[in-house]
N, C-alpha and C. Protein backbone atom coordinates (compact mmCIF):
# COMPACT_ATOMS: atom_id res chain seq x y z
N UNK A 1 -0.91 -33.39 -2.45
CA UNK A 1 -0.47 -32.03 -2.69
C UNK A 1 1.03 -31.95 -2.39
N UNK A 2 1.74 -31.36 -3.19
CA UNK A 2 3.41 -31.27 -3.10
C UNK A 2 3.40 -29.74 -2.09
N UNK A 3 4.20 -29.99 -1.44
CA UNK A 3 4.28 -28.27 -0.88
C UNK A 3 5.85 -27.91 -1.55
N UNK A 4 5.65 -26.73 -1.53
CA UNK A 4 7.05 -26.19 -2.16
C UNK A 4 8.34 -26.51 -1.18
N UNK A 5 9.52 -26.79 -2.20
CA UNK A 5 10.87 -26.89 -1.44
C UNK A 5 11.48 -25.51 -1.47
N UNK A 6 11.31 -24.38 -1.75
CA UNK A 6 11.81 -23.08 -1.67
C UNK A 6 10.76 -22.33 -1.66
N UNK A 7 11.36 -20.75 -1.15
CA UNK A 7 10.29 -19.89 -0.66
C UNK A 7 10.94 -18.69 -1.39
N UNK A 8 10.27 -17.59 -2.34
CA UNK A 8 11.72 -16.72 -2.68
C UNK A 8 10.98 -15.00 -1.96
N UNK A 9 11.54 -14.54 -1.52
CA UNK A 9 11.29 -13.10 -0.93
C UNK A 9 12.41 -12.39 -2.04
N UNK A 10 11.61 -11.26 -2.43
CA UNK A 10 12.02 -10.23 -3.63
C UNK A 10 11.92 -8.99 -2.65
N UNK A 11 12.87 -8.68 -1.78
CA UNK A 11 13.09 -7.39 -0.55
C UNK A 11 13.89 -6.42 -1.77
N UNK A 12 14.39 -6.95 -2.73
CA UNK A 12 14.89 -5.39 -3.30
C UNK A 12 14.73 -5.30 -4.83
N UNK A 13 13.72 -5.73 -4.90
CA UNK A 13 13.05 -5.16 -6.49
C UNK A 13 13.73 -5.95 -7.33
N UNK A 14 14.26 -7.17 -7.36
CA UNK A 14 15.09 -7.59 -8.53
C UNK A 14 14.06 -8.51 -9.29
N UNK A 15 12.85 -9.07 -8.64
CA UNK A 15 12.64 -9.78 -9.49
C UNK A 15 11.04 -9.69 -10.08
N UNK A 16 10.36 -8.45 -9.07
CA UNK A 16 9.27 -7.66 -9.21
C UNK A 16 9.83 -6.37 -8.64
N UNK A 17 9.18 -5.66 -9.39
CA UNK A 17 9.53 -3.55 -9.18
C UNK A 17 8.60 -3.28 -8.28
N UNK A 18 7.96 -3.82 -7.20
CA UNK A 18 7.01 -3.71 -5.95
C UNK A 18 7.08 -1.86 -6.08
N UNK A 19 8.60 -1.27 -5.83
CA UNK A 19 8.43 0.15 -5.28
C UNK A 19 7.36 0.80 -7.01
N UNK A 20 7.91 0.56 -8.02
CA UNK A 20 7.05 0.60 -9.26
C UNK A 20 6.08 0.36 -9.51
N UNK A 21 5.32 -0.48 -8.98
CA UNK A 21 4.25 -0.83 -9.04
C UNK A 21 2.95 0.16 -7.92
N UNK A 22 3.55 0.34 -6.77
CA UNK A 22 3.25 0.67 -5.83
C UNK A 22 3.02 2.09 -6.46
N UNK A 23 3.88 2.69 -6.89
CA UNK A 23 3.99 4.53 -7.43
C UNK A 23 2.91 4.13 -8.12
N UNK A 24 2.59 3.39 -9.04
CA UNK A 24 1.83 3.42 -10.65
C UNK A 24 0.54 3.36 -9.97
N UNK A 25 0.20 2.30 -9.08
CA UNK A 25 -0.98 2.13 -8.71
C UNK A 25 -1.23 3.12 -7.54
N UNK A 26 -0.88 3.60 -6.67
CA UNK A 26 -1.31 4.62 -6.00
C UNK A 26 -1.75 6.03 -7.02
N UNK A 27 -0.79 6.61 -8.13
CA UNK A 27 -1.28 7.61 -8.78
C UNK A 27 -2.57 7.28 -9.33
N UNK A 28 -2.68 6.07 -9.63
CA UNK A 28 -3.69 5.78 -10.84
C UNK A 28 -4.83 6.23 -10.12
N UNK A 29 -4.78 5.76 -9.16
CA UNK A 29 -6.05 5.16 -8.08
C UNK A 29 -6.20 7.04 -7.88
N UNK A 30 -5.47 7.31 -7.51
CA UNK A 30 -5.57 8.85 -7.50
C UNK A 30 -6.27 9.62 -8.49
N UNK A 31 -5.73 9.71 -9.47
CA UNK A 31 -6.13 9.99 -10.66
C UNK A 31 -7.55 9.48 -11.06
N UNK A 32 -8.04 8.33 -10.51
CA UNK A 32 -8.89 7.77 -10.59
C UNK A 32 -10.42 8.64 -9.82
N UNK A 33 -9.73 8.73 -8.48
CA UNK A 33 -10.72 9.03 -7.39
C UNK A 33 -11.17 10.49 -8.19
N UNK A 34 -10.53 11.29 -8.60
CA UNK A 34 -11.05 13.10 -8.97
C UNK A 34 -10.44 13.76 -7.67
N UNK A 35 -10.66 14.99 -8.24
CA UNK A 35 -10.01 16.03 -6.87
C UNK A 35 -11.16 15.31 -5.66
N UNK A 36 -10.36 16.03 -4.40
CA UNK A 36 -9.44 16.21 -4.55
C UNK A 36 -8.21 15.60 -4.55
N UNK A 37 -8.37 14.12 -4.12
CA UNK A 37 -7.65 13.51 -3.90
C UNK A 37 -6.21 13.28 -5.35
N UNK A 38 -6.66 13.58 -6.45
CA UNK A 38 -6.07 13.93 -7.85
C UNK A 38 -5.40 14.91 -7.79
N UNK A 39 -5.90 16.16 -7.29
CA UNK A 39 -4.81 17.30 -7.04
C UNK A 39 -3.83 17.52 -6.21
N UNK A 40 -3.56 16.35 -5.26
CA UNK A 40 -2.97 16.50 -4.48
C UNK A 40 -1.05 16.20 -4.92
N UNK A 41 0.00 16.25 -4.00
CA UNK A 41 1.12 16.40 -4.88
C UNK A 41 1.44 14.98 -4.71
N UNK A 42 1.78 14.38 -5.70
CA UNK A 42 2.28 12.71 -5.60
C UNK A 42 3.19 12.71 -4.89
N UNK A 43 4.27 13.23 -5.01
CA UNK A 43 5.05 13.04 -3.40
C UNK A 43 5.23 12.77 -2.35
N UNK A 44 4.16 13.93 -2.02
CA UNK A 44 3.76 13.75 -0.58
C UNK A 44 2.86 12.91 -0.62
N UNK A 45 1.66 12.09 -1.50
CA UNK A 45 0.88 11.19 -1.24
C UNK A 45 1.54 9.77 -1.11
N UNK A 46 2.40 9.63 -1.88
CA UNK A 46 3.25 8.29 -2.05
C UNK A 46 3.84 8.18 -0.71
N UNK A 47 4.39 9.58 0.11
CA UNK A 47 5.17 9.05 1.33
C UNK A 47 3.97 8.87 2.13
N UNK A 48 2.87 9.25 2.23
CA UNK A 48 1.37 9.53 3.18
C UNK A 48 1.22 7.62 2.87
N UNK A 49 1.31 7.05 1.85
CA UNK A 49 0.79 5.68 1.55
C UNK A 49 1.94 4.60 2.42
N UNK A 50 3.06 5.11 2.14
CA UNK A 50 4.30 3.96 2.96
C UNK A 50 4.00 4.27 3.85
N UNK A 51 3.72 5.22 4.50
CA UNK A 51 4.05 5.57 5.84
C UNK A 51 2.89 4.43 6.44
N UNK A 52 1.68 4.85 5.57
CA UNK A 52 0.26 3.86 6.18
C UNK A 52 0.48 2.62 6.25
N UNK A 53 1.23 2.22 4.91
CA UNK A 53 1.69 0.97 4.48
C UNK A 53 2.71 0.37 6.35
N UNK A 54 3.72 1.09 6.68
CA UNK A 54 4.58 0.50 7.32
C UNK A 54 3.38 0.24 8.91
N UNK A 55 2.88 1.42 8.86
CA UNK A 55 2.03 1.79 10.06
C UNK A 55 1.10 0.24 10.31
N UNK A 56 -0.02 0.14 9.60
CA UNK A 56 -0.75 -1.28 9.42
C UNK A 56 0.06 -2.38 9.22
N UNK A 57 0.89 -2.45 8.66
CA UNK A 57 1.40 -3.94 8.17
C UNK A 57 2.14 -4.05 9.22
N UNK A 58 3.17 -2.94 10.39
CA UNK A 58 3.34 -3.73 11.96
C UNK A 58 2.23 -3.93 12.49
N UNK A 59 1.06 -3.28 12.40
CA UNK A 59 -0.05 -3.76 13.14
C UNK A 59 -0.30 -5.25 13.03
N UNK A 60 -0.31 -5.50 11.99
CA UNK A 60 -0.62 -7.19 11.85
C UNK A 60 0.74 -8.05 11.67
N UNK A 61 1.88 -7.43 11.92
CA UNK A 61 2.70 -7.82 12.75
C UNK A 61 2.45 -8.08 14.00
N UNK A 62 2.12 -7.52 15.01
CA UNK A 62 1.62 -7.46 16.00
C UNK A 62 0.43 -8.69 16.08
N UNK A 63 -0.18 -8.86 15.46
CA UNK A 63 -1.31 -9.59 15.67
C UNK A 63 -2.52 -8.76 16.29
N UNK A 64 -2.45 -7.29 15.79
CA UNK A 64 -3.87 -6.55 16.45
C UNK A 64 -4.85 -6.25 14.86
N UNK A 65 -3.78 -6.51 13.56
CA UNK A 65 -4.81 -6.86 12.57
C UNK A 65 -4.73 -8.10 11.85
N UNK A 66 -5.96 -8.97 11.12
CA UNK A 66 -6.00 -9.84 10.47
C UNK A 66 -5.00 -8.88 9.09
N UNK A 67 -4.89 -10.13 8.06
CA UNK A 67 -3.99 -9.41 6.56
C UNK A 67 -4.80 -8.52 5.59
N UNK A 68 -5.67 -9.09 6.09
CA UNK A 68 -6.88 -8.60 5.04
C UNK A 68 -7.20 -6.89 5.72
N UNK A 69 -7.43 -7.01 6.99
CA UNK A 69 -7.69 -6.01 7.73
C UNK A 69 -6.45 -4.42 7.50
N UNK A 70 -5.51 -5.41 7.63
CA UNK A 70 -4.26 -4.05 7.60
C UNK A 70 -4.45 -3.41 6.74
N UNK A 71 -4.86 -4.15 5.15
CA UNK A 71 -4.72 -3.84 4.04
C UNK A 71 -6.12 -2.37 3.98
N UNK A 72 -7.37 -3.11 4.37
CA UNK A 72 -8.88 -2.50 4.38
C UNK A 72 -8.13 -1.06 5.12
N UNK A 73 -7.83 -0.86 5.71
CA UNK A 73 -7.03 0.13 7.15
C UNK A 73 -6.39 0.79 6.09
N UNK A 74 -4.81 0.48 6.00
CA UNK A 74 -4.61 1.64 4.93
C UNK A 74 -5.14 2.45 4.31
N UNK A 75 -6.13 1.76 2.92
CA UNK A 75 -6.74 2.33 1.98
C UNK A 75 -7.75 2.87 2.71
N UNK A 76 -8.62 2.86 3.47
CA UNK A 76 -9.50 3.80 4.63
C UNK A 76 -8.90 4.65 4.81
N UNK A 77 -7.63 4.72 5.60
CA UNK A 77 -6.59 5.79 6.35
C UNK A 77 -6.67 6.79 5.03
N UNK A 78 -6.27 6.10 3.55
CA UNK A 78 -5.36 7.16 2.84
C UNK A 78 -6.81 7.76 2.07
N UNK A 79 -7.90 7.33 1.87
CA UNK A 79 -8.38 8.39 1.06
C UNK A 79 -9.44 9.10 2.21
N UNK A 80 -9.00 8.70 3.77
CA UNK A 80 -10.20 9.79 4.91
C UNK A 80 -9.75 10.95 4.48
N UNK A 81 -8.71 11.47 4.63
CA UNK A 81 -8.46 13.06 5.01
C UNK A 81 -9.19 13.60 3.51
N UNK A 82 -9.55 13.05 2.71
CA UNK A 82 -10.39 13.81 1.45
C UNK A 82 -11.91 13.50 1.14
N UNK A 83 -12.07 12.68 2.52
CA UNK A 83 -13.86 12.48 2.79
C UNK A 83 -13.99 11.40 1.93
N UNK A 84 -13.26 10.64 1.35
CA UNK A 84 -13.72 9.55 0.24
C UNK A 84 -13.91 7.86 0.70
């Protein structure tokens, strides 16, 4: 097995639109679920998702979640407050 000689981190969208992707798929998923979570204002849900996003992903910074876990956590966090 060859392991790679470079590693590339894309921190500012140049070579994937992460923040684009992130908007598209959070509405969708929204849009997806039905009210209420659909009626709610994308705005404020998109900042409700980073915020979860930054919140969990130091957690497993930390080492108090596995990767998989932070991720399960978020998406729990963001559709509780609408019982889903």
């Amino acid at each position: 097995m060859t392991l790679p000689t470079v590693v590339l981190f894309d921190l500012d969208d140049t070579l994937f639109a992460h923040q684009r992707a992130v908007r598209l798929g959070v509405t969708a998923h929204r849009r997806a679920s039905g009210a209420p979570l659909a009626d709610a204002d994308d705005d404020a849900e998109l900042a409700r998702w980073h915020a979860l996003e930054e919140h969990h992903y130091g957690r497993y910074l930390a080492g108090e979640l596995a990767y998989l876990e932070q991720r399960r956590h978020r998406a729990r966090d963001f559709v509780e407050p609408y019982g889903l």
